[in-house]
N, C-alpha and C. Protein backbone atom coordinates (compact mmCIF):
# COMPACT_ATOMS: atom_id res chain seq x y z
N UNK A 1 8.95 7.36 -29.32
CA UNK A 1 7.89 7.19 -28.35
C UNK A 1 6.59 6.94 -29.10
N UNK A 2 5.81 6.08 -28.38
CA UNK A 2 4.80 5.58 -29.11
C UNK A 2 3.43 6.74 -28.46
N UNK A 3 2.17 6.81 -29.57
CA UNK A 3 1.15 7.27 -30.01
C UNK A 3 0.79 6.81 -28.51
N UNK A 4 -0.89 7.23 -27.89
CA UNK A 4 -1.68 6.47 -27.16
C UNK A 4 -2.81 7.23 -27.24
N UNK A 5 -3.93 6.48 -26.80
CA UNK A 5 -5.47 6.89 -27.05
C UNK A 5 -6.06 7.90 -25.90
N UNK A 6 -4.46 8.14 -24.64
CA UNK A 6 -5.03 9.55 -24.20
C UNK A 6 -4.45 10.55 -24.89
N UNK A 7 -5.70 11.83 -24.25
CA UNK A 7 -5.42 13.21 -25.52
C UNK A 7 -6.06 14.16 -24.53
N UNK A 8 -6.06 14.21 -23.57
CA UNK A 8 -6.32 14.78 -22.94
C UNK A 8 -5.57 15.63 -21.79
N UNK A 9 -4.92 16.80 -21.50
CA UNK A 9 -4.13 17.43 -20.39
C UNK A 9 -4.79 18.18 -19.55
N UNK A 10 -4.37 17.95 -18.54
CA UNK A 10 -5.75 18.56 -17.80
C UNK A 10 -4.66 19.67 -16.85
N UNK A 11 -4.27 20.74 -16.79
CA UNK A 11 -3.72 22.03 -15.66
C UNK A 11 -4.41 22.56 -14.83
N UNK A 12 -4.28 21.79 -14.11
CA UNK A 12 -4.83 22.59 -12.97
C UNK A 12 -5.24 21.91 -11.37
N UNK A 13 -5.91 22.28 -10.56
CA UNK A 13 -5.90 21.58 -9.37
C UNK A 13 -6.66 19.93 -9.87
N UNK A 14 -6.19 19.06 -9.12
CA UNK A 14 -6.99 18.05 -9.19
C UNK A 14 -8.46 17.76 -8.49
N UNK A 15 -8.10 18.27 -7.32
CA UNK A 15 -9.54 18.53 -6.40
C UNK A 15 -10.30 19.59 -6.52
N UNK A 16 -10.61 20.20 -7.85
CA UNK A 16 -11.66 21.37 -8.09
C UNK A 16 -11.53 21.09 -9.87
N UNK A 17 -12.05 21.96 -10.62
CA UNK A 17 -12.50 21.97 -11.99
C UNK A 17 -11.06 22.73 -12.57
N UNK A 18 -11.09 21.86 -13.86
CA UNK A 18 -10.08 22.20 -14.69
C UNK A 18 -9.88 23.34 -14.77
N UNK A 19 -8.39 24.01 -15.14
CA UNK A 19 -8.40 25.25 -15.43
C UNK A 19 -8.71 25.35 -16.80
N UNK A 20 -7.85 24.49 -17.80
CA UNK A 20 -7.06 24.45 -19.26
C UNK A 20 -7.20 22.92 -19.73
N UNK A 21 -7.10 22.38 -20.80
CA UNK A 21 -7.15 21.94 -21.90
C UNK A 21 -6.48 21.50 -22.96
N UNK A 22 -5.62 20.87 -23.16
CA UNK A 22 -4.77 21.00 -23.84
C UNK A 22 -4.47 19.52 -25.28
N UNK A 23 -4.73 19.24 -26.11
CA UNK A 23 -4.47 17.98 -26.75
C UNK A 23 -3.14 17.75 -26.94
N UNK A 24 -2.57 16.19 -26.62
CA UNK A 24 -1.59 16.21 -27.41
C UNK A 24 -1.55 14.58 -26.97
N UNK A 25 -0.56 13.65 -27.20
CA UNK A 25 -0.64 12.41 -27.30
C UNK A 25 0.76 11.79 -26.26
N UNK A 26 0.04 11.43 -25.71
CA UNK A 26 1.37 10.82 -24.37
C UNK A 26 1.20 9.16 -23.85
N UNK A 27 2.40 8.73 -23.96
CA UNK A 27 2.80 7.46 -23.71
C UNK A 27 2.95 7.01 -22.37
N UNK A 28 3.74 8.51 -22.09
CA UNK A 28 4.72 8.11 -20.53
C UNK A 28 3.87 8.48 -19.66
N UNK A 29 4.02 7.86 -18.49
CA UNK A 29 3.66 7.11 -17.38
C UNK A 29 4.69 7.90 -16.42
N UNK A 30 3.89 8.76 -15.82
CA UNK A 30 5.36 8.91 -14.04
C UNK A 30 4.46 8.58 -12.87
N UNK A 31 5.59 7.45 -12.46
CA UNK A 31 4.97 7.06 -11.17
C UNK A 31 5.34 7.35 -9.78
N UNK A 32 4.55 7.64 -8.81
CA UNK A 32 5.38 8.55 -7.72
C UNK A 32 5.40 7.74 -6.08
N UNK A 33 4.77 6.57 -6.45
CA UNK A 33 4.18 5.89 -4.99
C UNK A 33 5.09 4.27 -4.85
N UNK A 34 4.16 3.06 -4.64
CA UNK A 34 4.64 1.80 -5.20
C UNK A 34 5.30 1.90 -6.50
N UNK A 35 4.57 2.36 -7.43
CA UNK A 35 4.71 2.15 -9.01
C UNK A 35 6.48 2.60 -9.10
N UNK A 36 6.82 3.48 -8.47
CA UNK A 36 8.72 4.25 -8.38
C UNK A 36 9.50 2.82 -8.60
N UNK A 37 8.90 1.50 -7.73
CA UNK A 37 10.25 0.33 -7.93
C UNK A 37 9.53 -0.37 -9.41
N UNK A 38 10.70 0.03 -10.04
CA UNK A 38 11.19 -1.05 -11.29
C UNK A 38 10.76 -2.17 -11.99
N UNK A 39 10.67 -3.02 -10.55
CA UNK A 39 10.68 -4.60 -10.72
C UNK A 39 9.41 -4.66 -10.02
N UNK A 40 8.38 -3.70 -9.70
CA UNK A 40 7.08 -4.22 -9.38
C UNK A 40 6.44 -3.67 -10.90
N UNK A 41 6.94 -2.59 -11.21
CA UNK A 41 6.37 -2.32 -12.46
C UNK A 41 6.43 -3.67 -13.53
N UNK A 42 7.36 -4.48 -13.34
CA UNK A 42 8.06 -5.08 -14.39
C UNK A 42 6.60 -6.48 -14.61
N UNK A 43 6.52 -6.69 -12.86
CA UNK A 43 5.35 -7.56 -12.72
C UNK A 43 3.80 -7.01 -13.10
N UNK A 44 3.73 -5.58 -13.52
CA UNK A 44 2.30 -5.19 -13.68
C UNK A 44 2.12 -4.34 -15.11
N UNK A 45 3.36 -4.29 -15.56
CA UNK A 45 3.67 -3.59 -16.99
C UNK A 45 4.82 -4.33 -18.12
N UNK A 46 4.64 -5.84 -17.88
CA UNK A 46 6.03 -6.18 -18.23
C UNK A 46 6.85 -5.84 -19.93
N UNK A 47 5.74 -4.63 -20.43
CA UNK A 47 5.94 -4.36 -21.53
C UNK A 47 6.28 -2.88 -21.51
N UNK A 48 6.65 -2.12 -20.42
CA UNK A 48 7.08 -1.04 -20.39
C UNK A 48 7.89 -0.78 -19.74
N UNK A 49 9.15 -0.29 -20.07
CA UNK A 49 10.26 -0.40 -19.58
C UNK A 49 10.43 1.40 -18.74
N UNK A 50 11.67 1.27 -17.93
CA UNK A 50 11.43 2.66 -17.44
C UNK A 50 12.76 3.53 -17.61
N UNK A 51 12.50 4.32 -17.83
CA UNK A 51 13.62 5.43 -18.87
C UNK A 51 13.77 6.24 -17.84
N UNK A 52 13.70 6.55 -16.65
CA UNK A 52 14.34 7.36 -16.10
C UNK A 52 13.74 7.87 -15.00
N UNK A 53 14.79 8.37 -14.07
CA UNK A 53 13.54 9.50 -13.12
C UNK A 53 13.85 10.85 -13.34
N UNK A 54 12.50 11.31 -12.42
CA UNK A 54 12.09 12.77 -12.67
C UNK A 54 11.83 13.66 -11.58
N UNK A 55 10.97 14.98 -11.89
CA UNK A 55 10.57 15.55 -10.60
C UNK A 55 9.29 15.91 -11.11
N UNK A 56 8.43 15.82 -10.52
CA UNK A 56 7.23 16.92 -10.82
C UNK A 56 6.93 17.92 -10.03
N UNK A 57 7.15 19.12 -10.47
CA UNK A 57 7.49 19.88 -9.59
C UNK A 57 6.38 20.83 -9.55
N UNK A 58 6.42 21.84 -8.65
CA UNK A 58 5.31 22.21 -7.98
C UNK A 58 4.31 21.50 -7.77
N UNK A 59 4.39 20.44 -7.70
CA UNK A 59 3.23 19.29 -6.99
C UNK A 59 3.83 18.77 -5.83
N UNK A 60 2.88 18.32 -4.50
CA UNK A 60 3.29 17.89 -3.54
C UNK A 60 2.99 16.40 -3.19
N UNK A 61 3.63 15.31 -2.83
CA UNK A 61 3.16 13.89 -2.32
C UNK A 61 2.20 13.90 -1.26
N UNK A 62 1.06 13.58 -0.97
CA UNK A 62 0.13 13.31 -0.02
C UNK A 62 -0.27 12.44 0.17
N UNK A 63 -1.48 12.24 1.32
CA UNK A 63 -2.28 11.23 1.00
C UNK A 63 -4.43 11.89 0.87
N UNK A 64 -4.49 10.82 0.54
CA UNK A 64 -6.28 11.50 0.05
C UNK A 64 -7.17 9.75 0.34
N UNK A 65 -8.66 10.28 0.47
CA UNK A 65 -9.24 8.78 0.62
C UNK A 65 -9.27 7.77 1.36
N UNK A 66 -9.06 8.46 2.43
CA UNK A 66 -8.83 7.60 3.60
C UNK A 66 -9.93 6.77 3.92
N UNK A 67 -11.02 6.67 3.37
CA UNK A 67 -12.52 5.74 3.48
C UNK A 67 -12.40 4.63 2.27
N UNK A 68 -11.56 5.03 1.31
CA UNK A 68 -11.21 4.48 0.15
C UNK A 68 -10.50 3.20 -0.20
N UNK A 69 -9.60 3.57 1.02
CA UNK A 69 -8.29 2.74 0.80
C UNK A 69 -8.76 1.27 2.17
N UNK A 70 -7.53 0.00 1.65
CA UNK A 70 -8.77 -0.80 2.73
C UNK A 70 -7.09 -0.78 3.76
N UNK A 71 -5.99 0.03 3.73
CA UNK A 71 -5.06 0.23 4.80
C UNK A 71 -5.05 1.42 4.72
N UNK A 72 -5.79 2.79 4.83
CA UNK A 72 -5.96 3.93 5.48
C UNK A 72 -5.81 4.70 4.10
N UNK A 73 -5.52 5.92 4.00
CA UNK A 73 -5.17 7.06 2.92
C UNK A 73 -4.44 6.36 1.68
N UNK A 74 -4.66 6.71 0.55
CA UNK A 74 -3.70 6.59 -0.31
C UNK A 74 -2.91 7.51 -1.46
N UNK A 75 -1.37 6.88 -1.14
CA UNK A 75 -1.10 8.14 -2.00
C UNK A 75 -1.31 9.25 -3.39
N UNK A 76 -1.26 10.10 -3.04
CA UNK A 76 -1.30 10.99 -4.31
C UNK A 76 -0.75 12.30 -4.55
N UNK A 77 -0.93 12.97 -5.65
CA UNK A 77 -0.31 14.28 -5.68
C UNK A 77 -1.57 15.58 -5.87
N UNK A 78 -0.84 16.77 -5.57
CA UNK A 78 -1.45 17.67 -5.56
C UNK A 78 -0.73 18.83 -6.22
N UNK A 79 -0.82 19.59 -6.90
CA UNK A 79 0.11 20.99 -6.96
C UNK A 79 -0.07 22.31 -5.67
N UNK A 80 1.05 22.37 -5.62
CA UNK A 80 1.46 23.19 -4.72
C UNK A 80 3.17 23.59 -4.89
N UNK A 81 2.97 25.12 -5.36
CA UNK A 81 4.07 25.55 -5.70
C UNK A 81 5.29 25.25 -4.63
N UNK A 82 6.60 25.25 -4.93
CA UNK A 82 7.59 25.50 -4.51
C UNK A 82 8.11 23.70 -4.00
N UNK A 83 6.80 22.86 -4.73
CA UNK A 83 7.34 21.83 -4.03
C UNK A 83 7.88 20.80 -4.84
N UNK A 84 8.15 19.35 -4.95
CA UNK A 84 8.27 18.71 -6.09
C UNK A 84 8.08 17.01 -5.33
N UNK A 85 7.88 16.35 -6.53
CA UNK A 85 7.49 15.15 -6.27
C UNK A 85 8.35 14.09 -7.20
N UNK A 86 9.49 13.23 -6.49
CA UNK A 86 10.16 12.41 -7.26
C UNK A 86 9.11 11.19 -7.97
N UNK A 87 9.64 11.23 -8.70
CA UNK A 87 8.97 9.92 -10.07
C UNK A 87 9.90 9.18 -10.91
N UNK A 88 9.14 8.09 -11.65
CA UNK A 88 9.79 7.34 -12.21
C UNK A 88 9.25 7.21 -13.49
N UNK A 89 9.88 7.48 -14.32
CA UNK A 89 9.32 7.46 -16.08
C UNK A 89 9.32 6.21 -16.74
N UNK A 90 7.89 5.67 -17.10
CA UNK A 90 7.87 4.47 -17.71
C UNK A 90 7.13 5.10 -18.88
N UNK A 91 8.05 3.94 -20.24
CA UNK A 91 7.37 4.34 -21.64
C UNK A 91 6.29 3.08 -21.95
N UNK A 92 4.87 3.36 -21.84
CA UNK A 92 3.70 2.43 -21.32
C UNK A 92 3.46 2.18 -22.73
N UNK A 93 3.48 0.71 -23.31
CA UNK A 93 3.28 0.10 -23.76
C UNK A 93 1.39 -0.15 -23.86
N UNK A 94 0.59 -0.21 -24.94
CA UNK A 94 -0.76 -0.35 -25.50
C UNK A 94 -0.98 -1.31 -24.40
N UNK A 95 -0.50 -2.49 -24.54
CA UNK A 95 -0.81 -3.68 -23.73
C UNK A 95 -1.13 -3.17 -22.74
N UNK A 96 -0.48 -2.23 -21.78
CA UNK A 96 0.10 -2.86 -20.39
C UNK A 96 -0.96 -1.92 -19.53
N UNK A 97 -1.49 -0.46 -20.56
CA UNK A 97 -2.13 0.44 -19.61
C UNK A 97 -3.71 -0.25 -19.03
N UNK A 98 -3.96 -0.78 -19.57
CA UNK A 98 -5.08 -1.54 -18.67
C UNK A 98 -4.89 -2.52 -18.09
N UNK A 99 -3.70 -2.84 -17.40
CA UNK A 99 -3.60 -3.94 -16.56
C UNK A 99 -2.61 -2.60 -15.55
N UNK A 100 -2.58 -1.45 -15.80
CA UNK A 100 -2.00 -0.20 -15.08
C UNK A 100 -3.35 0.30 -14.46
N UNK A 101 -4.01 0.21 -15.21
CA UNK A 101 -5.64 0.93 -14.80
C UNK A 101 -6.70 -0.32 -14.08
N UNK A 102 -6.23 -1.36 -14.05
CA UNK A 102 -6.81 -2.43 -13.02
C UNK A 102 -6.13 -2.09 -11.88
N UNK A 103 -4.83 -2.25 -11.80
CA UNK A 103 -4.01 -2.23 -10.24
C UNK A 103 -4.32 -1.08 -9.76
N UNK A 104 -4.41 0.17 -10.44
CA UNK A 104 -4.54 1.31 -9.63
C UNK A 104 -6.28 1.18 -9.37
N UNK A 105 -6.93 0.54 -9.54
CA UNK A 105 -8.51 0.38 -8.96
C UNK A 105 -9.47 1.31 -9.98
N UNK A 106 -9.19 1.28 -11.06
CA UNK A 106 -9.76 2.39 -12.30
C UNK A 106 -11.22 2.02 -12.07
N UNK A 107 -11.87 0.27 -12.34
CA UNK A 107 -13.14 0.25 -12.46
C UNK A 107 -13.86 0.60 -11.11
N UNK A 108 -13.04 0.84 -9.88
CA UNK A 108 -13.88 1.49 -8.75
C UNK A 108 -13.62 2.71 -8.62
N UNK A 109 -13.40 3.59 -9.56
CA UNK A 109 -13.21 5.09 -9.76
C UNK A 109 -12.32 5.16 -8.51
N UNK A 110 -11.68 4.77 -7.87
CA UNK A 110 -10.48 5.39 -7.02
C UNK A 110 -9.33 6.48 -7.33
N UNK A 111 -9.38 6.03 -8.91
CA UNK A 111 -8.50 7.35 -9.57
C UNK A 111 -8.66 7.63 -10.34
N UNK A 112 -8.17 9.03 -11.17
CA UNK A 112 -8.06 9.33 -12.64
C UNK A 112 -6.87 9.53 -13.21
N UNK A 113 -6.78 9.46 -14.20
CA UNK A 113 -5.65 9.92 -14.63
C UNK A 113 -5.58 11.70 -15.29
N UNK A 114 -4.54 12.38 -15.23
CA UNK A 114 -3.68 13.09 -15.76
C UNK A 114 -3.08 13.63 -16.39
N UNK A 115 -2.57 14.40 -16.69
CA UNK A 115 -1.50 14.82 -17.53
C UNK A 115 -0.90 15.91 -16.68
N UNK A 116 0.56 15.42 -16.98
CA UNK A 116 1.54 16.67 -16.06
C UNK A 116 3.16 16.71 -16.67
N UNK A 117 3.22 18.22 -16.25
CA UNK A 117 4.97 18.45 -17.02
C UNK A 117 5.70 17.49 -16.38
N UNK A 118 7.12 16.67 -16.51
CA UNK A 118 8.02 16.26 -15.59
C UNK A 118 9.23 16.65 -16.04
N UNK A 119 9.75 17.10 -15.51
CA UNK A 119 11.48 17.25 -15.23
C UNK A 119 12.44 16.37 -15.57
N UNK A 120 13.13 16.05 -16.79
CA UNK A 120 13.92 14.98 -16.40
C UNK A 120 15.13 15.34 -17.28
N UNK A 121 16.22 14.23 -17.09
CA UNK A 121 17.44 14.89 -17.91
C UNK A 121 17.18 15.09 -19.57
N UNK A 122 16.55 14.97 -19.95
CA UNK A 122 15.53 14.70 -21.45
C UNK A 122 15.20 16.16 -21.50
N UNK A 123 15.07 16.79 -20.71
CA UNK A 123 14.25 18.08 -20.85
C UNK A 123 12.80 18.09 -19.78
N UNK A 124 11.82 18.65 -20.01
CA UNK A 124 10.32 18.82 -19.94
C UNK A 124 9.74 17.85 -20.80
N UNK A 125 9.24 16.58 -19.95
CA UNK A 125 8.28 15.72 -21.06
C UNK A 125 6.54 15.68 -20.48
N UNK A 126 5.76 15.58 -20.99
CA UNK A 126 4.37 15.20 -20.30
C UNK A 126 4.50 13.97 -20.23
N UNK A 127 3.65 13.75 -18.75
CA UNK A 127 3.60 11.91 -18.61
C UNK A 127 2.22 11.89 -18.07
N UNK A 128 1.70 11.18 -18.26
CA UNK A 128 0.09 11.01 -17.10
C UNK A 128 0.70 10.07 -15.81
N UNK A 129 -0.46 10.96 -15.28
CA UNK A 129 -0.55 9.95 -13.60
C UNK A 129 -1.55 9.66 -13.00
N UNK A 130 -1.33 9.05 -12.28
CA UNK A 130 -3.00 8.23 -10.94
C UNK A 130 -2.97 9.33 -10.30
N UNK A 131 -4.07 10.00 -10.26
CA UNK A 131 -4.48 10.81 -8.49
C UNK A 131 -5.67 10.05 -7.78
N UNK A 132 -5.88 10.43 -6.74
CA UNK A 132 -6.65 9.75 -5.89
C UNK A 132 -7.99 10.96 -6.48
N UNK A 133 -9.36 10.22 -6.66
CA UNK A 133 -10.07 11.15 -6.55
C UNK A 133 -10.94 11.27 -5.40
N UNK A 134 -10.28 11.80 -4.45
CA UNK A 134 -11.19 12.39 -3.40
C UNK A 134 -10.35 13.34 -2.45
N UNK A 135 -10.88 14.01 -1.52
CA UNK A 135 -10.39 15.02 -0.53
C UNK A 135 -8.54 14.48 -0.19
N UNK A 136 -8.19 15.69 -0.09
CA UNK A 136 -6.82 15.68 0.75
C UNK A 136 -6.60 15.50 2.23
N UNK A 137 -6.30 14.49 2.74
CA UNK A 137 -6.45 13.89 4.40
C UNK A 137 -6.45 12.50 4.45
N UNK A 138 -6.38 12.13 5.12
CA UNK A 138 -6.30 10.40 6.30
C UNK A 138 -4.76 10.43 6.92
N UNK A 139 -4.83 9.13 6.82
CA UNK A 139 -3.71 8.27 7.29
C UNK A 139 -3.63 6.96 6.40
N UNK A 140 -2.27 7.11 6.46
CA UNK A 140 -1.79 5.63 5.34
C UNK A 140 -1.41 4.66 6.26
N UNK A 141 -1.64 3.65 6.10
CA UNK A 141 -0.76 2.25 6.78
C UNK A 141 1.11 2.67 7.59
N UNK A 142 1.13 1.94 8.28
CA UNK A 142 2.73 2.06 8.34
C UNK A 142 3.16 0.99 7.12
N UNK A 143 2.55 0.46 7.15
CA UNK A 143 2.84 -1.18 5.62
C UNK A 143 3.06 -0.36 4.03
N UNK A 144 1.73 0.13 4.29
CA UNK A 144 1.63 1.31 3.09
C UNK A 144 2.70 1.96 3.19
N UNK A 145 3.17 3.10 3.96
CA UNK A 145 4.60 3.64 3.95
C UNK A 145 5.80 3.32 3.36
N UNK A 146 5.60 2.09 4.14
CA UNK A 146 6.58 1.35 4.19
C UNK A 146 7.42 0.57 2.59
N UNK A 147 6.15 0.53 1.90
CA UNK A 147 5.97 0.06 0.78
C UNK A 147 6.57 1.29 -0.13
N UNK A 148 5.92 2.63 0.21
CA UNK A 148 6.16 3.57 -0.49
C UNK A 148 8.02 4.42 -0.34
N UNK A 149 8.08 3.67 1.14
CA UNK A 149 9.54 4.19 1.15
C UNK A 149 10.60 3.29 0.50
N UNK A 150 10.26 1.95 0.51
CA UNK A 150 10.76 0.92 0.04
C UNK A 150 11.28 0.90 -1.88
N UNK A 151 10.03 1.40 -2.25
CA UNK A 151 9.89 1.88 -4.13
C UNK A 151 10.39 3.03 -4.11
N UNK A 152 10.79 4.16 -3.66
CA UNK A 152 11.85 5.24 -3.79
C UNK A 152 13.55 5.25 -3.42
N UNK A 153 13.32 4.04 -2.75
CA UNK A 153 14.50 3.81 -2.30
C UNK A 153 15.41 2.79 -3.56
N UNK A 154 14.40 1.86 -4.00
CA UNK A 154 14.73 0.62 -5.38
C UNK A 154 14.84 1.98 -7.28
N UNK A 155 13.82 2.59 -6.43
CA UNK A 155 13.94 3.97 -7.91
C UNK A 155 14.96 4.69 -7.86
N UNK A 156 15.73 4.79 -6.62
CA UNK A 156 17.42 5.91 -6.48
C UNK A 156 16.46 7.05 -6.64
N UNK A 157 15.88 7.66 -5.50
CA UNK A 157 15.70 8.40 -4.33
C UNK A 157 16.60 9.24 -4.03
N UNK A 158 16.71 10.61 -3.82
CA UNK A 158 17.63 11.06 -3.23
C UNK A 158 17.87 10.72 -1.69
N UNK A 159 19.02 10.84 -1.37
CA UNK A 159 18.96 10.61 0.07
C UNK A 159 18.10 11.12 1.19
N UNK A 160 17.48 10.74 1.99
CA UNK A 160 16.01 10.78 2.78
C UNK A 160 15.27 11.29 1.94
N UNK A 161 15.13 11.47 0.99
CA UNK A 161 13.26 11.25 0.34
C UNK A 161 12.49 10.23 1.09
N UNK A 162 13.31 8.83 0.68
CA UNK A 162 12.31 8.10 1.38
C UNK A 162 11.92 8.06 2.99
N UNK A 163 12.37 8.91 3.80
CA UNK A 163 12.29 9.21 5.50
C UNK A 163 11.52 10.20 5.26
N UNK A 164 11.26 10.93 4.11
CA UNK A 164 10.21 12.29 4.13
C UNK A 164 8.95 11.76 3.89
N UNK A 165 9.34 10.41 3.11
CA UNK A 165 8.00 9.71 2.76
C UNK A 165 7.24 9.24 3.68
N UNK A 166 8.05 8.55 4.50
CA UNK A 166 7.56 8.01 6.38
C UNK A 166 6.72 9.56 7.04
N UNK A 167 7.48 10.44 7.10
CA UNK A 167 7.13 11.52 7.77
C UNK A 167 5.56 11.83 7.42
N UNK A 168 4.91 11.42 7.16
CA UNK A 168 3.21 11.32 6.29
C UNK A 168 2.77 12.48 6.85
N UNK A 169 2.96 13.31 7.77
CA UNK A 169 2.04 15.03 8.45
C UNK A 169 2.78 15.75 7.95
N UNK A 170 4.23 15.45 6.91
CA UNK A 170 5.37 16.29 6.87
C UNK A 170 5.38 16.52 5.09
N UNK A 171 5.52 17.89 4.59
CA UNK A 171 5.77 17.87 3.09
C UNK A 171 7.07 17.11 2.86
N UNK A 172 6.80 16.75 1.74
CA UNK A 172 7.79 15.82 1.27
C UNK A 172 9.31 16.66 1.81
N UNK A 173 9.28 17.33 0.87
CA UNK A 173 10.50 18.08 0.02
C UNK A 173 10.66 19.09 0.66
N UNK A 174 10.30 19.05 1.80
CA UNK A 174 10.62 20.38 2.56
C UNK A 174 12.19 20.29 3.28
N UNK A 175 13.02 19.44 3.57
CA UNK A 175 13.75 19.00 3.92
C UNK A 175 15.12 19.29 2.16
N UNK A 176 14.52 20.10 1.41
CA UNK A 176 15.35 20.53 0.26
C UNK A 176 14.82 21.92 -0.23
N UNK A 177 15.86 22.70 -0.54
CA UNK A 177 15.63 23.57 -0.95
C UNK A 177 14.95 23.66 -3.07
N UNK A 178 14.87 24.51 -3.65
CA UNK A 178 14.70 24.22 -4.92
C UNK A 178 15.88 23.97 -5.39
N UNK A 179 16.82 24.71 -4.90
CA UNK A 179 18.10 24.56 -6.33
C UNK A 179 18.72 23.21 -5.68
N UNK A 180 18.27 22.60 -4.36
CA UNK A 180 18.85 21.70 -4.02
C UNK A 180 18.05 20.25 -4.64
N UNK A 181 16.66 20.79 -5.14
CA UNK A 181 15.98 19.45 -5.77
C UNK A 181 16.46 18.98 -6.92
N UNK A 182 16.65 20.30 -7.54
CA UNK A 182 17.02 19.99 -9.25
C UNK A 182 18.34 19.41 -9.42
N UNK A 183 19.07 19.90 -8.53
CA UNK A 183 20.88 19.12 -8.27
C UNK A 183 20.55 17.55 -7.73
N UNK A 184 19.78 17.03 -7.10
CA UNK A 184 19.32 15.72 -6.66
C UNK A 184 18.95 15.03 -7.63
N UNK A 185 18.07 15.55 -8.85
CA UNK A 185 17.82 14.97 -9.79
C UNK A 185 18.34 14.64 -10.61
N UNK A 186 19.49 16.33 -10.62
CA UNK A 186 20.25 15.35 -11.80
C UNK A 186 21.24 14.51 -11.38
N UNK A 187 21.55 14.14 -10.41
CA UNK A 187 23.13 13.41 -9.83
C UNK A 187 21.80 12.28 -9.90
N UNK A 188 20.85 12.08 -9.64
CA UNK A 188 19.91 10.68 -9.47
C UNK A 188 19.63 9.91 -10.87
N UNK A 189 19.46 11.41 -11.91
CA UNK A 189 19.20 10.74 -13.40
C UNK A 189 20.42 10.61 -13.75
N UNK A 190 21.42 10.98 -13.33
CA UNK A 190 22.95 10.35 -13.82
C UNK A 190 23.22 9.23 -13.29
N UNK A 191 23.07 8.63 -12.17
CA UNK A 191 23.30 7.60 -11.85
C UNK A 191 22.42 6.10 -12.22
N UNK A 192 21.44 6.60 -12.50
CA UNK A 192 20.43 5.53 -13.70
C UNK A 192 21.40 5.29 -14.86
């Protein structure tokens, strides 16, 4: 795995002040929204290939920014114990993260990036991610949804993830228990 020029981990809520601190040097990329299908990554990262999926767990899928977005809320994550958030592990290539940090709307501060544990058959790896930076609330597009159920479904999704994804007033993963997430993941990272 290659070096990169973030060094920064940030633990803790996203919508309030850091807890912790942490240096260390991360490549990977988990993506939890559009970014989950493959072959859109392929068109916006075509230099980073994707190694696998994951969970991030005790974080929940939402939406945030609903003034932000120009089809309603957009997605993001939050921590919140007991819950988890399927992803997709891309090993991000020098090239590709600023044409990662254009699409996600970086120069209109719409997001920041991250650092977070992920789950995967590999073990515990850190990957950074997009959060939305602003309040937790709106409404997303049905298009938007649609999009988002569409890229969990092309990432091998456990079965209805992507209908939990539609469910937008509904926690994701509530529709699984814990020991039933981690068994999803791995029958999902086996089948990659």
């Amino acid at each position: 795995v290659r070096g990169s020029r973030l060094q920064v981990v940030i633990n803790g809520p996203f919508l309030g002040a850091p807890r912790a601190t942490n240096l260390c040097e991360v490549v990977l990329y988990a993506a939890y929204g559009s970014n989950l299908d493959p072959r859109q990554m392929l068109e916006r990262a075509p230099r980073s290939p994707a190694l696998g999926a994951g969970w991030l767990t005790n974080w929940r899928l939402t939406f945030a920014g609903e003034d932000l977005g120009w089809e309603g809320a957009l997605a993001t994550v939050v921590e919140d114990p007991g819950h988890s958030v399927y992803v997709m592990v891309y090993d991000v290539a020098p090239e590709d993260e600023p044409l990662l940090d254009h699409w996600e709307g970086s120069e209109l501060h719409l997001h920041r990036k991250l650092h977070a544990r992920v789950q995967t058959l590999r073990g515990e790896e850190t990957a950074w991610l997009y959060v939305v930076d602003a309040y937790e609330g709106g409404l997303p597009s049905a298009r938007y949804l649609g999009i988002i159920s569409e890229a969990a479904r092309a990432a091998g999704a456990p079965y209805m993830y992507d209908v939990a994804v539609v469910a937008a007033g509904v926690s994701l993963l509530d529709f699984y228990t814990d020991a039933d997430v981690m068994a999803n993941a791995q029958l999902t990272l086996h089948e990659l």
